[in-house]
C-alpha atoms as a PDB file:
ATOM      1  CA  UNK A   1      -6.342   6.974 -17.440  1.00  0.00           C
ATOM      2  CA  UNK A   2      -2.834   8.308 -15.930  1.00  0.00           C
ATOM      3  CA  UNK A   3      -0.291   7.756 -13.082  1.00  0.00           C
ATOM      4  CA  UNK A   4      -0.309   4.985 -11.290  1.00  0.00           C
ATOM      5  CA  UNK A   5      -3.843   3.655 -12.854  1.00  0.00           C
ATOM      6  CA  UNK A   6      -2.367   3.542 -16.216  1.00  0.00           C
ATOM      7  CA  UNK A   7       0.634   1.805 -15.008  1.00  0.00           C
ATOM      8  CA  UNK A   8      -1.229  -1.062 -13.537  1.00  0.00           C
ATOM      9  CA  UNK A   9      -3.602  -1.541 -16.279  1.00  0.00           C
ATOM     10  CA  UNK A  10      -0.015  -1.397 -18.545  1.00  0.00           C
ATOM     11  CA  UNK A  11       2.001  -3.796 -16.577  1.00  0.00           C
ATOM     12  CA  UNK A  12      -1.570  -6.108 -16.202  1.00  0.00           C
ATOM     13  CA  UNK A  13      -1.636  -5.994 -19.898  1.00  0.00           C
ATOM     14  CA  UNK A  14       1.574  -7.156 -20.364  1.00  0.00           C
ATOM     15  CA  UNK A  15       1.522  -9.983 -17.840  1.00  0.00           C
ATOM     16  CA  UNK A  16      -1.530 -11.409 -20.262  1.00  0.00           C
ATOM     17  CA  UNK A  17      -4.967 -10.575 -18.687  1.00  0.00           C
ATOM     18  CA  UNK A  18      -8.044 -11.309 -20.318  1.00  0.00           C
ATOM     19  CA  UNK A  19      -9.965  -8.107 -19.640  1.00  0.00           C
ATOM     20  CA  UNK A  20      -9.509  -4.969 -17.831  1.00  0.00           C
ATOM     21  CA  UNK A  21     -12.594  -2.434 -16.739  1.00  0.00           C
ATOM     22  CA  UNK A  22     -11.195   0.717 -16.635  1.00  0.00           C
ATOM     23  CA  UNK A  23     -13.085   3.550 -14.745  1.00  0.00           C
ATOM     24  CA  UNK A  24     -12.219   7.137 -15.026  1.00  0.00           C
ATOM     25  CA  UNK A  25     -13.433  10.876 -15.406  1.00  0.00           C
ATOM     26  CA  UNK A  26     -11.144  10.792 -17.897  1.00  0.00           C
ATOM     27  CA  UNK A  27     -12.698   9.258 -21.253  1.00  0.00           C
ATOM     28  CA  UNK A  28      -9.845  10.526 -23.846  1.00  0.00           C
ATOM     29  CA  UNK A  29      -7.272   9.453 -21.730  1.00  0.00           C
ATOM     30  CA  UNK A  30      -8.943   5.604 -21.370  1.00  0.00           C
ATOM     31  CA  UNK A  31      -9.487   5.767 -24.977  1.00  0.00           C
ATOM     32  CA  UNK A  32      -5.975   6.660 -25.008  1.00  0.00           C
ATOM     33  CA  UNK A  33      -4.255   3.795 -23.470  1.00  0.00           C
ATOM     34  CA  UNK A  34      -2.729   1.519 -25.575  1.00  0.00           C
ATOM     35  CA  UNK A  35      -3.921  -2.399 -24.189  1.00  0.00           C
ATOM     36  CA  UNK A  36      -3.788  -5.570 -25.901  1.00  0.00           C
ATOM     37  CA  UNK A  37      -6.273  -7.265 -23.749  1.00  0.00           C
ATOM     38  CA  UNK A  38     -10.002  -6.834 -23.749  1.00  0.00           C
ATOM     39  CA  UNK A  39     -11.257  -3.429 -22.437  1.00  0.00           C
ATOM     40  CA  UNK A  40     -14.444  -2.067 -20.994  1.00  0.00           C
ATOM     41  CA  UNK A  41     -13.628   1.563 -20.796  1.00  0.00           C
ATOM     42  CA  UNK A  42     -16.336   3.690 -18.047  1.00  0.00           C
ATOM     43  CA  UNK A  43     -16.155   7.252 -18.380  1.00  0.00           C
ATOM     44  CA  UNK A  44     -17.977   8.717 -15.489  1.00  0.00           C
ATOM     45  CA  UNK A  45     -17.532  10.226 -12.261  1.00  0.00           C
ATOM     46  CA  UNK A  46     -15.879   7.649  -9.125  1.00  0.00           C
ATOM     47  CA  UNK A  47     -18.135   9.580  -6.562  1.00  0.00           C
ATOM     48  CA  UNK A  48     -20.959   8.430  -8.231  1.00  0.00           C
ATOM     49  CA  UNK A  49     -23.355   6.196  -6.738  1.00  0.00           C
ATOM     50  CA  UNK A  50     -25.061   5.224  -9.539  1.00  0.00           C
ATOM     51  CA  UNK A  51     -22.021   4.602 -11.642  1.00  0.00           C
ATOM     52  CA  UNK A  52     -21.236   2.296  -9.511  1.00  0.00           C
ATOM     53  CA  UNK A  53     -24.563   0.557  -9.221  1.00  0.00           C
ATOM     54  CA  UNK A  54     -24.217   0.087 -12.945  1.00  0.00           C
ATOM     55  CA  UNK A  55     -21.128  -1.039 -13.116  1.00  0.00           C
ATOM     56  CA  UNK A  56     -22.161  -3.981 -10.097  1.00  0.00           C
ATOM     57  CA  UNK A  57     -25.087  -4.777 -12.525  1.00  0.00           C
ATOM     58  CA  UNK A  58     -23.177  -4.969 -15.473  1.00  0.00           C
ATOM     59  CA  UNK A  59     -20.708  -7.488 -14.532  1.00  0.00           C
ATOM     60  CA  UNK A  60     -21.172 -11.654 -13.300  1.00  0.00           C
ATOM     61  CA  UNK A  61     -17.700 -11.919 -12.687  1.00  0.00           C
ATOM     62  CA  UNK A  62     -14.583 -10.061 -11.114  1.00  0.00           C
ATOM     63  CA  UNK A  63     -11.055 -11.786  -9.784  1.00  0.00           C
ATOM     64  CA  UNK A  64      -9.237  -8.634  -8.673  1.00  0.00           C
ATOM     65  CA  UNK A  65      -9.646  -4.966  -8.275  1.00  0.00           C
ATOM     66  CA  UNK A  66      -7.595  -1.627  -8.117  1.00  0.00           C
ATOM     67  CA  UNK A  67      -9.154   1.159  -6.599  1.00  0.00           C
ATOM     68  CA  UNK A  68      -6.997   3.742  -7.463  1.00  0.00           C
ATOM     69  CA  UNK A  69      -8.559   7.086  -7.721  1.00  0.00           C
ATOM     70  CA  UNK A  70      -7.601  10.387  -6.157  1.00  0.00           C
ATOM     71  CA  UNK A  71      -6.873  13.832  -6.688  1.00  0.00           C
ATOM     72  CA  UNK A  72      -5.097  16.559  -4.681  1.00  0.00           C
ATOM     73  CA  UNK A  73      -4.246  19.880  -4.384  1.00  0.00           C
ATOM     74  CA  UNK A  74      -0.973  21.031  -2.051  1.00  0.00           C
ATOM     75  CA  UNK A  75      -2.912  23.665  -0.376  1.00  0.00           C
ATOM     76  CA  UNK A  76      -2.263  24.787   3.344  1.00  0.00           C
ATOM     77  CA  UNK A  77      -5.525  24.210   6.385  1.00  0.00           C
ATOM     78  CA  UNK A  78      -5.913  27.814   6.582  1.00  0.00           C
ATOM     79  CA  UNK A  79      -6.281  28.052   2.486  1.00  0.00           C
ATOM     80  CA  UNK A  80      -7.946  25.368   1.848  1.00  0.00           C
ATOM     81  CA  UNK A  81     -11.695  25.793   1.079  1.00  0.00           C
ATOM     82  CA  UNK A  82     -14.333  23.510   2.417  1.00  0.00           C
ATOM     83  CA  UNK A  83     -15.826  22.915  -1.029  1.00  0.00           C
ATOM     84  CA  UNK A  84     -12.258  22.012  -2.319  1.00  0.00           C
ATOM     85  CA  UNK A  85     -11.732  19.569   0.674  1.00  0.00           C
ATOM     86  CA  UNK A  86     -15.273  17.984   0.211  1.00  0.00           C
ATOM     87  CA  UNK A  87     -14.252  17.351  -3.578  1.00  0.00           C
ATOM     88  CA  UNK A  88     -11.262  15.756  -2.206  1.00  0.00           C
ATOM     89  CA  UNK A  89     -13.108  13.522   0.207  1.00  0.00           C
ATOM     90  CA  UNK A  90     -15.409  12.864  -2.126  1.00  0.00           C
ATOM     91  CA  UNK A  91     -13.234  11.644  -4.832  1.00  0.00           C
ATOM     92  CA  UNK A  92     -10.580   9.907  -2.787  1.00  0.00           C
ATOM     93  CA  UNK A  93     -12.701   8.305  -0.328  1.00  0.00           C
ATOM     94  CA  UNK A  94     -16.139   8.026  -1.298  1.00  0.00           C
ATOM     95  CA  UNK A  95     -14.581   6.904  -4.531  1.00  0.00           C
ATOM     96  CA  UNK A  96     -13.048   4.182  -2.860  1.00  0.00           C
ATOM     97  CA  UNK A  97     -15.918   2.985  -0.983  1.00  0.00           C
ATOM     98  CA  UNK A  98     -18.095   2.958  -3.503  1.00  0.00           C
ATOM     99  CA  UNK A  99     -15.690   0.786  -5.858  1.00  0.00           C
ATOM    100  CA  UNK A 100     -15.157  -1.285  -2.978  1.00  0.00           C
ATOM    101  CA  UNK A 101     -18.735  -2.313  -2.317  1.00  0.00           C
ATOM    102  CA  UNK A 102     -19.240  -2.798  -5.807  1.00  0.00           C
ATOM    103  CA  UNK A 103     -16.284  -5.412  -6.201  1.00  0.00           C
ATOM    104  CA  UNK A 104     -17.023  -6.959  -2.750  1.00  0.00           C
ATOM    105  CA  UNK A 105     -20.726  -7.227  -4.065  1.00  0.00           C
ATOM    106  CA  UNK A 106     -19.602  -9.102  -7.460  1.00  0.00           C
ATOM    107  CA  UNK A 107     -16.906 -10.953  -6.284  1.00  0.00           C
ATOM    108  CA  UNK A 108     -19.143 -12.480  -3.417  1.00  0.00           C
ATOM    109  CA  UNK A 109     -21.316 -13.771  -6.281  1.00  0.00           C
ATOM    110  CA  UNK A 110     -18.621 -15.208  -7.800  1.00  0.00           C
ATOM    111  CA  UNK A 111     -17.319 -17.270  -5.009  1.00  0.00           C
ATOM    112  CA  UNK A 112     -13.606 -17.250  -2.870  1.00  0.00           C
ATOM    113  CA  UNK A 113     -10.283 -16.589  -4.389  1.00  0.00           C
ATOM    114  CA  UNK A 114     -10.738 -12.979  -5.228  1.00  0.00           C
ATOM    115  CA  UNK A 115      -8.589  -9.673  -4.035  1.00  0.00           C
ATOM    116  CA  UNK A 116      -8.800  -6.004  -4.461  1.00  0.00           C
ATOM    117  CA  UNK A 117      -5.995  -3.422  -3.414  1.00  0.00           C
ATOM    118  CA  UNK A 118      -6.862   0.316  -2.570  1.00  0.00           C
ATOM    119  CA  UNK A 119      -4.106   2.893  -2.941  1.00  0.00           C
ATOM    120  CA  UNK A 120      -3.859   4.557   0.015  1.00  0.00           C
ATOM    121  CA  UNK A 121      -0.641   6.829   0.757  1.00  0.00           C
ATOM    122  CA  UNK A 122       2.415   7.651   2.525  1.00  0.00           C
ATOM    123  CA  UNK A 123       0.638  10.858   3.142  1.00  0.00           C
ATOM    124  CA  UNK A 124      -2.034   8.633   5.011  1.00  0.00           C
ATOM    125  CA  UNK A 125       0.426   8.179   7.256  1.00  0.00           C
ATOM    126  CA  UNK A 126       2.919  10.690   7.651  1.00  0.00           C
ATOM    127  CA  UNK A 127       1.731  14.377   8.561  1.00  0.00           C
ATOM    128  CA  UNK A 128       2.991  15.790   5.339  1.00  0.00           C
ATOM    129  CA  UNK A 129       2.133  19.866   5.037  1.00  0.00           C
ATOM    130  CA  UNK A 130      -0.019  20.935   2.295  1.00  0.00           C
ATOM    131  CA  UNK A 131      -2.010  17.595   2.086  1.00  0.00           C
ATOM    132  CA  UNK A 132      -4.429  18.145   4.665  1.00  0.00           C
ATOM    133  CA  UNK A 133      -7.475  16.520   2.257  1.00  0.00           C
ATOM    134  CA  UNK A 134      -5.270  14.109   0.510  1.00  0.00           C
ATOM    135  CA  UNK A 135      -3.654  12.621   3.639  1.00  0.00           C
ATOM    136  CA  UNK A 136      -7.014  12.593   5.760  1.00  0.00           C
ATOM    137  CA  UNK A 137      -8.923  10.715   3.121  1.00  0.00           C
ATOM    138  CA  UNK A 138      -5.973   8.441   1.581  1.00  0.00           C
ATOM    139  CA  UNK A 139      -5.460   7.968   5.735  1.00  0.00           C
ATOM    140  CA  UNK A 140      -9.393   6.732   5.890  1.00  0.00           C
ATOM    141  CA  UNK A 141      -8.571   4.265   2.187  1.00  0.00           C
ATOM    142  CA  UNK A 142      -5.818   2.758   4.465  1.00  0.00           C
ATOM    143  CA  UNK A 143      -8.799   1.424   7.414  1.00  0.00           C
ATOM    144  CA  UNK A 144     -11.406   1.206   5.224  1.00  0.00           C
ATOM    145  CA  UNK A 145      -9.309  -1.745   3.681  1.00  0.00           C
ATOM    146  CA  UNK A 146      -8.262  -2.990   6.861  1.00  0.00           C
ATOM    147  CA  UNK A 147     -11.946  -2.824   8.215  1.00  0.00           C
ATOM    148  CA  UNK A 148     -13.159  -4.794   4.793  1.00  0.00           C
ATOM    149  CA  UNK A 149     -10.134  -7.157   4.834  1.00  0.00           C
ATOM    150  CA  UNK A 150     -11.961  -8.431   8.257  1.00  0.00           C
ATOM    151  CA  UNK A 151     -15.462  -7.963   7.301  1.00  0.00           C
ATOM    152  CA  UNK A 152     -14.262 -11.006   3.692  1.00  0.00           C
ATOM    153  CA  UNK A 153     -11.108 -13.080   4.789  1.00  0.00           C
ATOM    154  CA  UNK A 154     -13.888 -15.866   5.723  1.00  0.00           C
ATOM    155  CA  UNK A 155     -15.302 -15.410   2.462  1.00  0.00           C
ATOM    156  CA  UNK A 156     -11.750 -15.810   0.531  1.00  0.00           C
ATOM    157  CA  UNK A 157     -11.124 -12.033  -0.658  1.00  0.00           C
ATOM    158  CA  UNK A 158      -7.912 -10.326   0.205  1.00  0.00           C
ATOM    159  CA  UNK A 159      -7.943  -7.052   0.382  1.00  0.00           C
ATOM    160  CA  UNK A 160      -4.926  -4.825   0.930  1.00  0.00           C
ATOM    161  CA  UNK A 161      -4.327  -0.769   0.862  1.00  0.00           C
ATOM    162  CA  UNK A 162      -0.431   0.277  -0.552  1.00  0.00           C
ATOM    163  CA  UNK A 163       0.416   3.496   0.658  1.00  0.00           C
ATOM    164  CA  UNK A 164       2.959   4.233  -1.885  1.00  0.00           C
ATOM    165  CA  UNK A 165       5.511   7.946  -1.439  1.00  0.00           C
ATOM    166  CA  UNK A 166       5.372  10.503  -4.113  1.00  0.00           C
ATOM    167  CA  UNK A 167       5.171   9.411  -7.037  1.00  0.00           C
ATOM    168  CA  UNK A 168       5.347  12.119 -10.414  1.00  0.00           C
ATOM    169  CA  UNK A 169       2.408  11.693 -11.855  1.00  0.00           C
ATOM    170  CA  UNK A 170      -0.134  14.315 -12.854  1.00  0.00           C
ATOM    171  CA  UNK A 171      -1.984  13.888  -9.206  1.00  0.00           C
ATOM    172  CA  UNK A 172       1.379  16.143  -8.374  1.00  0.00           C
ATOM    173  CA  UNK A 173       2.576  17.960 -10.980  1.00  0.00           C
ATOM    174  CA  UNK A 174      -0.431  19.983 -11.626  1.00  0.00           C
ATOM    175  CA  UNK A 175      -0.389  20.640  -8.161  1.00  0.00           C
ATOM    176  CA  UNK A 176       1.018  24.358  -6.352  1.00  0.00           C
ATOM    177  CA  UNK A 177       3.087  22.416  -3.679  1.00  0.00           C
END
């Protein structure tokens, strides 16, 4: 519904997809976005198991995924509170797996050809302060797509992570850091 999810789903739009699902906590701001192409807009919660499970049973077919989701906070180790970095795990990773079993699981219906990409980050990889959560988890999207990338290529789906640098988008500005 924002950032870098809303720019995909934009720029997909505009290069003349059929359909788009769009999942996000955020039901105004899915409602919000402008698209030309078909739209199944999911409200609901990316750590949620059963979201997911619906969403698997709801759709025959799926070429390509983004599994985008995250949240973070700027807040230092010693600050940060466990229920704020299990949020963050939660969301960020958890998210991500759950997204990605659900795609793997339709797209292996479907047959070969297919390819998801998880955004991972820079601060995946570089030991950034203030992102202890963020980096850890976005650091775990990064193998997790490498591990499922080995687990498919026989089947025919790609699957990459990009681990793009800051971007401003509200993941950042509402942040303290």
């Amino acid at each position: 519904a924002s950032g870098i999810g809303a720019a995909c789903a934009r720029w997909l739009d505009a290069q003349g997809i059929a359909e788009l699902v769009l999942v996000d906590l955020d039901a105004a701001g899915l409602h919000a976005l402008a698209l030309s192409c078909r739209v199944a807009r999911i409200a609901g919660d990316v750590a949620d198991e059963a979201l997911w499970d619906g969403i698997e049973a709801r759709f025959d077919r799926l070429d390509h995924a983004v599994i985008n989701a995250g949240i973070a906070n700027g807040t230092p180790i010693v600050d940060q509170g466990f229920r704020e970095w299990r949020q963050m795990l939660s969301i960020n990773l958890d998210g991500a797996f759950l997204a990605l079993r659900a795609s793997l699981r339709v797209m292996k219906r479907a047959g070969s050809g297919h390819s998801i990409v998880l955004t991972s980050s820079v601060a995946g990889v570089r030991p950034l302060p203030f992102t202890s959560a963020y980096g850890s988890s976005k650091a775990a999207v990064a193998h997790l797509a490498r591990i499922a990338a080995a687990e498919h290529a026989a089947v025919g789906i790609r699957i990459n992570a990009v681990a793009p640098g800051r971007v401003d988008t509200p993941i950042w500005t509402r942040t303290d850091h």
